[in-house]
N, C-alpha and C. Protein backbone atom coordinates (compact mmCIF):
# COMPACT_ATOMS: atom_id res chain seq x y z
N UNK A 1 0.80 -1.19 0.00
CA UNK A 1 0.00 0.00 0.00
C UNK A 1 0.84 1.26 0.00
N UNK A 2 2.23 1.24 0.84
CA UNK A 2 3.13 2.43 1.24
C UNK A 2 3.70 2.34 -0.70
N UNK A 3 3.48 2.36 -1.25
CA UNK A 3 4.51 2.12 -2.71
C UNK A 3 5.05 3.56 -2.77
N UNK A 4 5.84 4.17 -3.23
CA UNK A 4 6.74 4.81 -3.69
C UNK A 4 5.93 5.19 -5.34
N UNK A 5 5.98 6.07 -5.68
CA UNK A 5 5.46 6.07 -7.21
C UNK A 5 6.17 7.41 -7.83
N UNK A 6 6.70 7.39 -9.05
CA UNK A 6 8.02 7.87 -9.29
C UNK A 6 7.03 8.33 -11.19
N UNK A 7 7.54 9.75 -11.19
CA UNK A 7 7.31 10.09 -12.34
C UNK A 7 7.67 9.39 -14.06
N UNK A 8 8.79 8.65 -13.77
CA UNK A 8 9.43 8.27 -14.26
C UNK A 8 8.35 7.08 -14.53
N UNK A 9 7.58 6.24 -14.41
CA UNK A 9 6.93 5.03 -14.86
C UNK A 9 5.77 4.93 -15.06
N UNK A 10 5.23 6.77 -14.68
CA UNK A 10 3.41 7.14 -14.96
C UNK A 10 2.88 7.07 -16.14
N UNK A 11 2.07 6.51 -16.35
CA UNK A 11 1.46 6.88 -17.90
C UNK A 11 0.57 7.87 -17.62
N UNK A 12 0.15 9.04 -18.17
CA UNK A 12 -0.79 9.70 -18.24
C UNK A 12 -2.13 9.41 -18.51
N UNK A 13 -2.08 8.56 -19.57
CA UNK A 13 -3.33 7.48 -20.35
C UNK A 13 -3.92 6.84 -19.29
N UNK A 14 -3.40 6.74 -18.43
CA UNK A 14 -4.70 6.01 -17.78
C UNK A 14 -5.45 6.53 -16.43
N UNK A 15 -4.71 7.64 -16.19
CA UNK A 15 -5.49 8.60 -15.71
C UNK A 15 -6.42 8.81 -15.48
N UNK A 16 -7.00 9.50 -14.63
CA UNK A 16 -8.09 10.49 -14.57
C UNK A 16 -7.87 11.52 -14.74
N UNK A 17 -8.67 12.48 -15.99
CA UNK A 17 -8.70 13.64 -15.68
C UNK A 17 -9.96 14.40 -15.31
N UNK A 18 -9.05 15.50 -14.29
CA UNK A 18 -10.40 16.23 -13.80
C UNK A 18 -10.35 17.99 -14.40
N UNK A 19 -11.84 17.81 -14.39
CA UNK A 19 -11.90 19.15 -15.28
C UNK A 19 -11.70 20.47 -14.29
N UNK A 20 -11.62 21.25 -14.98
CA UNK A 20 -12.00 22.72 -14.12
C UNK A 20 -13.56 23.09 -13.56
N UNK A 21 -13.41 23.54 -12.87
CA UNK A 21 -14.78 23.95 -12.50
C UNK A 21 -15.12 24.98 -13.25
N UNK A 22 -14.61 26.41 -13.79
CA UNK A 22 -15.15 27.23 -14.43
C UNK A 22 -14.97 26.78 -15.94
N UNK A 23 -15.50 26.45 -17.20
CA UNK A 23 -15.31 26.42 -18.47
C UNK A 23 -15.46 27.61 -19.31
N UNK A 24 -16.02 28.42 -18.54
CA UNK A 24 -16.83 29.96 -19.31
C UNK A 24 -15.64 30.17 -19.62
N UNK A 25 -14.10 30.20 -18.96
CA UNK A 25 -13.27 31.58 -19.57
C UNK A 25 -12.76 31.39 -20.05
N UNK A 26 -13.24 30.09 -21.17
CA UNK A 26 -13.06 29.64 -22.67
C UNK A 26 -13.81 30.22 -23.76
N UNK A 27 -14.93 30.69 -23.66
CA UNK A 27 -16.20 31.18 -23.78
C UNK A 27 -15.49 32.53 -24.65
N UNK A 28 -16.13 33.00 -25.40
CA UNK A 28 -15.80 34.69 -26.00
C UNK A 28 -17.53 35.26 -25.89
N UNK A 29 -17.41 35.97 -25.10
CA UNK A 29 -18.61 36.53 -24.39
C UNK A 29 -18.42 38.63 -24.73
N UNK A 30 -19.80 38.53 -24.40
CA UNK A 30 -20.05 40.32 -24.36
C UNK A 30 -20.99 40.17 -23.09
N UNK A 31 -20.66 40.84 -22.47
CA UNK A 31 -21.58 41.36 -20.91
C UNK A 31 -22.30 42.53 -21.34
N UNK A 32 -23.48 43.05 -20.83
CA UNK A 32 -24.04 43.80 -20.60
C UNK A 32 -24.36 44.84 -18.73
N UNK A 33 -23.88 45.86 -18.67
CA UNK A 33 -23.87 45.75 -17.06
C UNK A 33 -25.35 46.46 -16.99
N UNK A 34 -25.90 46.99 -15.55
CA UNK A 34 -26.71 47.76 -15.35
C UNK A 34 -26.49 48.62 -15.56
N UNK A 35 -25.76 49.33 -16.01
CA UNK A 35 -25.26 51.11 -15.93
C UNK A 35 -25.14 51.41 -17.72
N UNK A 36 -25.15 50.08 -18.35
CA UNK A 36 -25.19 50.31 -19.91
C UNK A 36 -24.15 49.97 -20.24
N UNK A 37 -22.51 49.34 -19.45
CA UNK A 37 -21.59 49.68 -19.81
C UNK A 37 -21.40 48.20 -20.61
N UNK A 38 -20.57 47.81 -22.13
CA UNK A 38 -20.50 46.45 -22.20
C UNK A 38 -19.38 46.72 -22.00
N UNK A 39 -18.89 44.88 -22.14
CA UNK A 39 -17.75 44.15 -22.03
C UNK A 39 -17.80 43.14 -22.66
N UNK A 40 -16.31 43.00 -23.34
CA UNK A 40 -15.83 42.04 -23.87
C UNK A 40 -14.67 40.95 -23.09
N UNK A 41 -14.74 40.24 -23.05
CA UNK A 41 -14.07 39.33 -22.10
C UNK A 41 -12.41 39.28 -23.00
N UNK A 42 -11.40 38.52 -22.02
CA UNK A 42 -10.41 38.74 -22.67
C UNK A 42 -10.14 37.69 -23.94
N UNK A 43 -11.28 36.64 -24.04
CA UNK A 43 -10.82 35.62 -25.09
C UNK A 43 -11.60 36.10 -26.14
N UNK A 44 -12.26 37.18 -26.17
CA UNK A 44 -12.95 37.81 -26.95
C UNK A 44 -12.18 38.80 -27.60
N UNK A 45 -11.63 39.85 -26.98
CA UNK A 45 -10.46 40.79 -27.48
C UNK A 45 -9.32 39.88 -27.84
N UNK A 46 -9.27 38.79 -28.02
CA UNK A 46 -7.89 37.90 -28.68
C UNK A 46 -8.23 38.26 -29.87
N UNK A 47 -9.28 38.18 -30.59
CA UNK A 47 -9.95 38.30 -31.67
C UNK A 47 -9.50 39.72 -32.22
N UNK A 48 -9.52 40.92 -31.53
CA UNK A 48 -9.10 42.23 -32.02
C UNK A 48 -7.60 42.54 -32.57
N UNK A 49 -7.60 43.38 -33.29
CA UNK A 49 -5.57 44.16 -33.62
C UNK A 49 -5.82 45.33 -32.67
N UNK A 50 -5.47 45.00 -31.57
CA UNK A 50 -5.50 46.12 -30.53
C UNK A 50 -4.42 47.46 -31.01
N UNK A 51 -3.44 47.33 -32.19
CA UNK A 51 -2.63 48.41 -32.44
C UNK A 51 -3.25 49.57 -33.49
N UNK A 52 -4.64 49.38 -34.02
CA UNK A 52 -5.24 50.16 -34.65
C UNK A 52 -6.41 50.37 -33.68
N UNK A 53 -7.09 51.33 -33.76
CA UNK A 53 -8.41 51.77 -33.25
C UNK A 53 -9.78 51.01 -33.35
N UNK A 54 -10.94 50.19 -32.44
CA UNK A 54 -11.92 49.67 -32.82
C UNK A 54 -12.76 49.94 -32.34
N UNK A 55 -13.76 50.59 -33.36
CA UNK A 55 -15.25 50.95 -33.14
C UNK A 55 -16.60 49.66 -33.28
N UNK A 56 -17.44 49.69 -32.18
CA UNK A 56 -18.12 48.80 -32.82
C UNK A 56 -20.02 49.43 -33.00
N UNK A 57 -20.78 49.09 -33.70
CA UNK A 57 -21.45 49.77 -34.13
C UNK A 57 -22.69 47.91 -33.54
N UNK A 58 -23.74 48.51 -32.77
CA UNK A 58 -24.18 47.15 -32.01
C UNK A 58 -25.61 47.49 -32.69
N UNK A 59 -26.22 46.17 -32.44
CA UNK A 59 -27.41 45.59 -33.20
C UNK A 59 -28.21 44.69 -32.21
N UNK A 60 -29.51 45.26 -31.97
CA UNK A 60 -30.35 43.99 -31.32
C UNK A 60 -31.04 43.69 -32.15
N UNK A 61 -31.20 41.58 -32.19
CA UNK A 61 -31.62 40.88 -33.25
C UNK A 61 -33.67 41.24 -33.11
N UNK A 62 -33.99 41.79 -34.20
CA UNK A 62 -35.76 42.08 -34.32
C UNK A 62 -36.82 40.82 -32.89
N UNK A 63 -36.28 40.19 -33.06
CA UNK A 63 -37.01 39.06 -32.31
C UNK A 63 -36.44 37.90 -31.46
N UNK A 64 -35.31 37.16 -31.95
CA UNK A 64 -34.05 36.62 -30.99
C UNK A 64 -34.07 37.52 -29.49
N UNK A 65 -33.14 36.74 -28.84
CA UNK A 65 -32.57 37.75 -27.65
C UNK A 65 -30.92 37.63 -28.13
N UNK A 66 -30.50 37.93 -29.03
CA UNK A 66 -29.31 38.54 -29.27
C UNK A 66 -28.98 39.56 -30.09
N UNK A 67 -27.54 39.50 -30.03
CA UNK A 67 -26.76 41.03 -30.76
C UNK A 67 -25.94 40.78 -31.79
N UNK A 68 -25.74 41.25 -32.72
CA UNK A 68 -24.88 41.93 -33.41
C UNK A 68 -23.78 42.82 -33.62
N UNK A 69 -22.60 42.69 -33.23
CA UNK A 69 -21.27 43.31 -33.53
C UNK A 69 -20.63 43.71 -34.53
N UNK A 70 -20.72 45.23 -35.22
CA UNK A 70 -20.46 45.13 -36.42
C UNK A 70 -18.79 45.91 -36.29
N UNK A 71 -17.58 45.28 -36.27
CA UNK A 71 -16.80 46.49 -35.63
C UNK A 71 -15.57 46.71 -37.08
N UNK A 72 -15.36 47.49 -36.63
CA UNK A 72 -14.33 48.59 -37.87
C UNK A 72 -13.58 49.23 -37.11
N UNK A 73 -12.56 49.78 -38.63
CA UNK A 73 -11.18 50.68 -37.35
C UNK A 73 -11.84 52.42 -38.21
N UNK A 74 -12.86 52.40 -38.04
CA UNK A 74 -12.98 53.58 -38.59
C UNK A 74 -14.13 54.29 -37.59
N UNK A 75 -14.18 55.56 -36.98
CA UNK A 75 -15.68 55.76 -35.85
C UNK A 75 -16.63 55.98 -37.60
N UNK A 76 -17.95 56.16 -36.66
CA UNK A 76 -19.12 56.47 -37.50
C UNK A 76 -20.03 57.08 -36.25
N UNK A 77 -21.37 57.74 -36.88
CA UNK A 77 -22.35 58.27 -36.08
C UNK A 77 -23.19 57.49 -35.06
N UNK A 78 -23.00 56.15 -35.46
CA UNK A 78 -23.72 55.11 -34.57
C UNK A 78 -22.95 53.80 -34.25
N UNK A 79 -21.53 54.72 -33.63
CA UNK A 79 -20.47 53.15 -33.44
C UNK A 79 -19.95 53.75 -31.57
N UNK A 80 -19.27 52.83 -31.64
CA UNK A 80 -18.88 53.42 -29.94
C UNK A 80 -17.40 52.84 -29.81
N UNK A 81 -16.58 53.47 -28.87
CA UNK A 81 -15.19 52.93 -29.11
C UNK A 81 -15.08 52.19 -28.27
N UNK A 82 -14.24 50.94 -28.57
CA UNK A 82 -13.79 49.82 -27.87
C UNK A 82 -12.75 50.26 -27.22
N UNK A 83 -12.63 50.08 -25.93
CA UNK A 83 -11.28 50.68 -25.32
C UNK A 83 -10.49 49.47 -25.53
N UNK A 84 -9.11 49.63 -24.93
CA UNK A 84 -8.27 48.63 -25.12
C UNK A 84 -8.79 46.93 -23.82
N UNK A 85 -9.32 47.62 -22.93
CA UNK A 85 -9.47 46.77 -21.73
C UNK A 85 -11.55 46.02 -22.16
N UNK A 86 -11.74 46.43 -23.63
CA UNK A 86 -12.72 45.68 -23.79
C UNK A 86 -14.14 46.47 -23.43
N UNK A 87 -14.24 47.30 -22.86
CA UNK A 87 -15.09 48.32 -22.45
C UNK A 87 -15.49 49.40 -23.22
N UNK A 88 -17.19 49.73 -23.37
CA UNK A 88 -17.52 50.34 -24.16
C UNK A 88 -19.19 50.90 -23.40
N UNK A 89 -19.65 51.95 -23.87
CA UNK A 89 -20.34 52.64 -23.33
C UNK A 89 -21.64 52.51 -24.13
N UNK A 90 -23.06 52.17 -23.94
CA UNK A 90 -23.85 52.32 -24.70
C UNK A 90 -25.16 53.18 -23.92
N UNK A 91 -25.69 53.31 -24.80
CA UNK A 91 -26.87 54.24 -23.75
C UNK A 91 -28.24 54.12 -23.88
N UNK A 92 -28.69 53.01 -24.82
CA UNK A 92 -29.66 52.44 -24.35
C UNK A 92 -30.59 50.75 -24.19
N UNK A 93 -28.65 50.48 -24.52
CA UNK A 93 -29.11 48.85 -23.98
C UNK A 93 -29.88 48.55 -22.91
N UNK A 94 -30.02 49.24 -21.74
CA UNK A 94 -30.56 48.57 -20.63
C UNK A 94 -32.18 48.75 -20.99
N UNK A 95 -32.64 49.85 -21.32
CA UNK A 95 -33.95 49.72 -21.48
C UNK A 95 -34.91 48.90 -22.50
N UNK A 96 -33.67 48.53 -23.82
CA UNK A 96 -33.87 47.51 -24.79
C UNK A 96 -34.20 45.95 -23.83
N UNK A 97 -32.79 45.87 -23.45
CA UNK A 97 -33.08 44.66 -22.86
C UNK A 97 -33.76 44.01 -21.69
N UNK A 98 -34.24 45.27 -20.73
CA UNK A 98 -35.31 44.94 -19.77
C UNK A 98 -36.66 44.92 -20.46
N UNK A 99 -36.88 45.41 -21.62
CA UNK A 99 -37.94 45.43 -22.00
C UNK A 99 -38.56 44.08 -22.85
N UNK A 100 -37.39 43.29 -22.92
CA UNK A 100 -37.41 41.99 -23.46
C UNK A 100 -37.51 41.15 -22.67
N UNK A 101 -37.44 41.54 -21.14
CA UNK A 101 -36.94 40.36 -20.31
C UNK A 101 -36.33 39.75 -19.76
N UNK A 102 -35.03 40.30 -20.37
CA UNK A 102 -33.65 39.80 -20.05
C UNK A 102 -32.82 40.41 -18.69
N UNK A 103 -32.70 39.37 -17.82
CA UNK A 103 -32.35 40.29 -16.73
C UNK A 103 -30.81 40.96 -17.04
N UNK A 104 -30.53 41.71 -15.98
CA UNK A 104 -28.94 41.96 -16.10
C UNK A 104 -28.69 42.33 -15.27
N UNK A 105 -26.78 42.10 -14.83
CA UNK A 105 -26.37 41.95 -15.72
C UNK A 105 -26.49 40.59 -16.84
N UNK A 106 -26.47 40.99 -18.42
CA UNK A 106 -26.70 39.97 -19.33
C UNK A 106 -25.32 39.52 -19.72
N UNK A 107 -25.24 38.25 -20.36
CA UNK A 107 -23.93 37.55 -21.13
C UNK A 107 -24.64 36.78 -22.29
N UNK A 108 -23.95 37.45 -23.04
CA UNK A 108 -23.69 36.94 -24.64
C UNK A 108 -23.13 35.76 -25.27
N UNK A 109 -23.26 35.12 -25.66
CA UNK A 109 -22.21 34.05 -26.23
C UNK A 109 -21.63 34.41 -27.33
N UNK A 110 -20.37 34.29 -27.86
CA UNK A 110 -20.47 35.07 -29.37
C UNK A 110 -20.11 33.81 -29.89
N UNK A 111 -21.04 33.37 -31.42
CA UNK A 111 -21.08 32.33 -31.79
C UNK A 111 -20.42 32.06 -33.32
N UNK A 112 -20.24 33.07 -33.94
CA UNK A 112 -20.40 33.43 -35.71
C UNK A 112 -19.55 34.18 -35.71
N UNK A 113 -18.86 34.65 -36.48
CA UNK A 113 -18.30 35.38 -37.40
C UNK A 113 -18.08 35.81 -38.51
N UNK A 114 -18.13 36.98 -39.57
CA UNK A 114 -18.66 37.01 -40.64
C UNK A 114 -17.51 38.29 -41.06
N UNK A 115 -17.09 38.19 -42.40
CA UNK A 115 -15.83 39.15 -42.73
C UNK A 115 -16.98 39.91 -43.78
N UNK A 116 -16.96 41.41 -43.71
CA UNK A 116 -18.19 42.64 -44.61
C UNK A 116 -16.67 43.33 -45.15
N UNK A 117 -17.91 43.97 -46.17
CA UNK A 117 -16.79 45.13 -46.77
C UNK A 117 -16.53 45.92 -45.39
N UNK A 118 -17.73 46.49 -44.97
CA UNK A 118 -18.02 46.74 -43.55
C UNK A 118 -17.06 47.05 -42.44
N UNK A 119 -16.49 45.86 -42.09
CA UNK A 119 -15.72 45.46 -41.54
C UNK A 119 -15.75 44.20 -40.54
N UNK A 120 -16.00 43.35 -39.81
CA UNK A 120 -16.05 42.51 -39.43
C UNK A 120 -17.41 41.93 -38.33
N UNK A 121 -18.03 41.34 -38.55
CA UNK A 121 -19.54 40.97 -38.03
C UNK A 121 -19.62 39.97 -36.94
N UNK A 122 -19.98 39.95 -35.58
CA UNK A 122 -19.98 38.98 -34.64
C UNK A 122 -21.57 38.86 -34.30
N UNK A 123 -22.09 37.59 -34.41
CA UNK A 123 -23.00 37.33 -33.66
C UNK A 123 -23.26 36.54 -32.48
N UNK A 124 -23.66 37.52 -31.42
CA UNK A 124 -23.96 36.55 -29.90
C UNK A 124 -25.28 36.44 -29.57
N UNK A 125 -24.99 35.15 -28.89
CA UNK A 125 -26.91 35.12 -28.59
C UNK A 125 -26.98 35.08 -26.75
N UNK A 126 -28.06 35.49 -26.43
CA UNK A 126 -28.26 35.38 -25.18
C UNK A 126 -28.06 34.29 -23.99
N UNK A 127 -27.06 34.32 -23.20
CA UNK A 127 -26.91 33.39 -22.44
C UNK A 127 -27.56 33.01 -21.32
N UNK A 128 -29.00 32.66 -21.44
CA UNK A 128 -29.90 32.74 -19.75
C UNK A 128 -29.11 31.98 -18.60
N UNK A 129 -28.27 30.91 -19.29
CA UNK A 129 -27.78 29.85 -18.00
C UNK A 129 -26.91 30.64 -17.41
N UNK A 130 -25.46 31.29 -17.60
CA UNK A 130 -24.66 32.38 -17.47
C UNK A 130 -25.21 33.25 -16.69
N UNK A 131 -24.47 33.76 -15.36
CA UNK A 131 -25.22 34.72 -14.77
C UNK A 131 -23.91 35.34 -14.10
N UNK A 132 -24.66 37.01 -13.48
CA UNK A 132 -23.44 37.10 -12.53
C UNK A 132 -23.89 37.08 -11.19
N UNK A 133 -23.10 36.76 -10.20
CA UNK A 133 -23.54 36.63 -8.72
C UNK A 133 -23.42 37.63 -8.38
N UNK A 134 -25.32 37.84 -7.43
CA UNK A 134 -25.74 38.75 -6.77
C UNK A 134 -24.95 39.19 -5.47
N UNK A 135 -24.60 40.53 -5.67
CA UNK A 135 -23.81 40.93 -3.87
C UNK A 135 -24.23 41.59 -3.11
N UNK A 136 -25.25 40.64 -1.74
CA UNK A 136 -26.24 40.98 -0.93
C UNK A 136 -25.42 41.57 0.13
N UNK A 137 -25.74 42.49 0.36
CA UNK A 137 -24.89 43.24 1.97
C UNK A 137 -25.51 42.77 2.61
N UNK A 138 -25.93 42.11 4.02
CA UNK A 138 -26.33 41.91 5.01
C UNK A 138 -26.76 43.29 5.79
N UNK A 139 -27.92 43.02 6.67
CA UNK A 139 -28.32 44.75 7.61
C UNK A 139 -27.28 44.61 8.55
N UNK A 140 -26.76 43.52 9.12
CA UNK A 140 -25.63 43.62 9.67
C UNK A 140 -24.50 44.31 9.37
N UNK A 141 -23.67 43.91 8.86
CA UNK A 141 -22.73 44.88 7.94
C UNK A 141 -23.40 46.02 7.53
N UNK A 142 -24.07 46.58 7.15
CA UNK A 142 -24.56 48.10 7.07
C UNK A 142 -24.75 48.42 8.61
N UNK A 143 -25.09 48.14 9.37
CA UNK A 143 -25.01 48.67 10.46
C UNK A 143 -23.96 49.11 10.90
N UNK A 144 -22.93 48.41 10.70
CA UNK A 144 -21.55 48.39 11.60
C UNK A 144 -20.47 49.44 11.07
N UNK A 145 -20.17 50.46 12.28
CA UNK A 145 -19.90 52.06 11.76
C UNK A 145 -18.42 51.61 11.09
N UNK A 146 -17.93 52.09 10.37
CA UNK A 146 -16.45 51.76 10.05
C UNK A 146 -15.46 52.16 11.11
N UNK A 147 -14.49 51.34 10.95
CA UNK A 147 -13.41 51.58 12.24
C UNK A 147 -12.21 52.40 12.03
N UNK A 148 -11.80 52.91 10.50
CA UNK A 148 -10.76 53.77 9.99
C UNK A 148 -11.43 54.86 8.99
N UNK A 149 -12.05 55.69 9.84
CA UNK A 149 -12.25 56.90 9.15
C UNK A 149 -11.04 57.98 8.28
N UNK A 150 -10.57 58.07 7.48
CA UNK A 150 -9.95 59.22 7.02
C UNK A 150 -9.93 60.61 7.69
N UNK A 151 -9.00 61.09 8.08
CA UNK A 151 -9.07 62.32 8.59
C UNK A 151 -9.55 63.60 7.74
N UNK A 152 -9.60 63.51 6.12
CA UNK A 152 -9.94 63.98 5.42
C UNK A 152 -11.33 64.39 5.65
N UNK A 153 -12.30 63.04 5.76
CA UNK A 153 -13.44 63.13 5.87
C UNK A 153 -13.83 63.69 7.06
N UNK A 154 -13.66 63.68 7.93
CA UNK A 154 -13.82 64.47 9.32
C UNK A 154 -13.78 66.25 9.29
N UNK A 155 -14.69 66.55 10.42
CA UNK A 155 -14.86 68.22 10.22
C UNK A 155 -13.63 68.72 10.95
């Protein structure tokens, strides 16, 4: 039972392997937050030439619960800039997508890809299983005065 077992005579093959618990951050996803702001995850921006400029110009599908990514290195009147960290500002996704149903924050799957004169086309569809975890304060913790006030803040 005490055996000694030495790298040297393992086969891998017969193994077990065990998976990861998270698989999503394989996933190339677009978030939607409450505040309007999206996101692109980082296996998603693998996809970008971060050394030129990218605008993306977004699309909700007529009837689906997904989007459309139409992005270019050029701005236009109805595009928004991709920052480098994947972040982008929209201003009226949230009322689009509460009005569909969709809670949020939402996650995208991005599934397609499509090369336009355009410039390059992503389609994601709505991820209901995907969620983000809710962060409930307790009345406890709100109760409890803080113990390192800033002297700043003080009169």
């Amino acid at each position: 039972m005490n055996q000694k077992i030495t790298l040297s005579g393992l086969d891998l093959s017969d193994c077990i392997l065990l998976h990861p618990k998270c698989s999503e951050r394989i996933k190339r996803t677009i978030s939607i937050m409450r505040n309007g702001e999206m996101r692109l995850n980082s296996q998603f921006m693998k996809e970008f030439d971060l050394s030129v400029s990218n605008y993306a110009t977004v699309f909700l599908l007529p009837k689906e619960n997904g989007i459309v990514l139409l992005v270019q290195n050029k701005p236009s009147d109805t595009s928004v800039y991709i920052k480098k960290n994947g972040y982008a500002m929209l201003a009226d996704a949230v009322e689009q997508l509460e009005s569909r149903g969709i809670k949020l924050p939402a996650c995208f799957s991005v599934s397609e890809k499509d090369k336009k004169d355009e410039g390059t086309v992503w389609l994601a569809i709505h991820d209901a299983n995907y969620h983000f975890p809710e962060v409930k304060v307790s009345k406890q913790k709100l109760s409890k005065p803080r113990k390192h006030i800033p002297s700043e803040v003080l009169p």
